[in-house]
Protein backbone atom coordinates (compact mmCIF):
# COMPACT_ATOMS: atom_id res chain seq x y z
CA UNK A 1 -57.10 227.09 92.49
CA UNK A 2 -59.06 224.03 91.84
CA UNK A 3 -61.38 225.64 89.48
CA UNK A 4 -61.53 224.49 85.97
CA UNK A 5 -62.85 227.63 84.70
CA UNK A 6 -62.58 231.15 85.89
CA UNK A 7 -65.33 233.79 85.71
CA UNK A 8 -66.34 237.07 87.60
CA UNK A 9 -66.11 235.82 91.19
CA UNK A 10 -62.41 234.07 90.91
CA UNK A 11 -61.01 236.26 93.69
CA UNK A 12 -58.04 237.74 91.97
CA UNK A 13 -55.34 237.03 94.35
CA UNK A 14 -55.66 233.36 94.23
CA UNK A 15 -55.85 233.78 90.55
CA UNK A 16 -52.32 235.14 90.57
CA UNK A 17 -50.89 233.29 93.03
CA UNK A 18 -51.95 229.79 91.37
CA UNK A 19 -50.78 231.08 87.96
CA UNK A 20 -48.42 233.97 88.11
CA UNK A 21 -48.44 234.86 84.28
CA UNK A 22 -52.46 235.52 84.41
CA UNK A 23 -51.20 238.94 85.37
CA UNK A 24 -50.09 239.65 81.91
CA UNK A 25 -53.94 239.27 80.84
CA UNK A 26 -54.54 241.82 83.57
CA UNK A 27 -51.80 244.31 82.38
CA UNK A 28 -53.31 243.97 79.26
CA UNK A 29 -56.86 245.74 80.85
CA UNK A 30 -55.12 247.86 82.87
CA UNK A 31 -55.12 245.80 85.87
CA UNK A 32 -52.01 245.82 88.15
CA UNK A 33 -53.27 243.35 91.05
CA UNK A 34 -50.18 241.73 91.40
CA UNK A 35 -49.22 243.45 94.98
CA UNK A 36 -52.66 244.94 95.21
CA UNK A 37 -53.50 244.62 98.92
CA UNK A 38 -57.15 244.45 97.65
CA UNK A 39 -56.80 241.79 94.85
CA UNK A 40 -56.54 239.72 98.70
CA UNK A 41 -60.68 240.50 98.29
CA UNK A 42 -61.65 241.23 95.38
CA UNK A 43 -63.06 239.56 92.28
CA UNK A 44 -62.07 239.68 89.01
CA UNK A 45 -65.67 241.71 88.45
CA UNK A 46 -64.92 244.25 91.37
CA UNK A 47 -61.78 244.90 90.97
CA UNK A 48 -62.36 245.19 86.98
CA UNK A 49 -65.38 247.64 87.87
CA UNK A 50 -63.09 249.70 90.24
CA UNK A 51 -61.15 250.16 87.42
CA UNK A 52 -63.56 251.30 85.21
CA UNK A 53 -64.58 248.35 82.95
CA UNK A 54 -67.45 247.88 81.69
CA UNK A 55 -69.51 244.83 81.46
CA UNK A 56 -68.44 243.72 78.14
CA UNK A 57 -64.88 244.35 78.75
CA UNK A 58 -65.39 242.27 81.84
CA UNK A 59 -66.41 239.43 80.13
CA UNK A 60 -63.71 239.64 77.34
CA UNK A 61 -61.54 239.60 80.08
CA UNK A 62 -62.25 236.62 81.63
CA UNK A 63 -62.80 235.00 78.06
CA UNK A 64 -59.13 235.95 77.37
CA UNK A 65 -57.77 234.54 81.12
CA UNK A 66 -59.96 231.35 80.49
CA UNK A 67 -57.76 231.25 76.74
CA UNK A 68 -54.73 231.34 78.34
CA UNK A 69 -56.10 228.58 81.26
CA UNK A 70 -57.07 227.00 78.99
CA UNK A 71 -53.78 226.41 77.29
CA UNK A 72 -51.79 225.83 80.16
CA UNK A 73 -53.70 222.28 81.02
């Protein structure tokens, strides 16, 4: 991922795959991707919307993923 920040259209596959423990962050929203065929598509907005979050959730979300980016540099 050569991103230096993540928001709603990170496509959540590449997300995991560049930085395996960003699925706890998802766990923690009730996001299993890891495996998800369509994490291979989706963003971190769709597939959080699939889910059921809601807009403010979303961006918590991706505040809390950016944290834990963040940290990691």
């Amino acid at each position: 991922m050569k991103k230096t920040k993540i928001d709603k259209n990170t496509n959540i596959a590449e997300l995991i795959e560049n930085d395996p423990e960003m699925n706890e962050v998802l766990y923690e929203y009730g996001l299993y991707c890891g495996g998800c065929a369509a994490a291979g598509f989706d963003t971190l907005e769709a597939g959080a919307m699939s889910h059921g979050l809601e807009e403010d959730e979303i961006e918590e979300l991706i505040q809390e993923l950016n944290k834990k980016f963040g940290a990691k540099k």
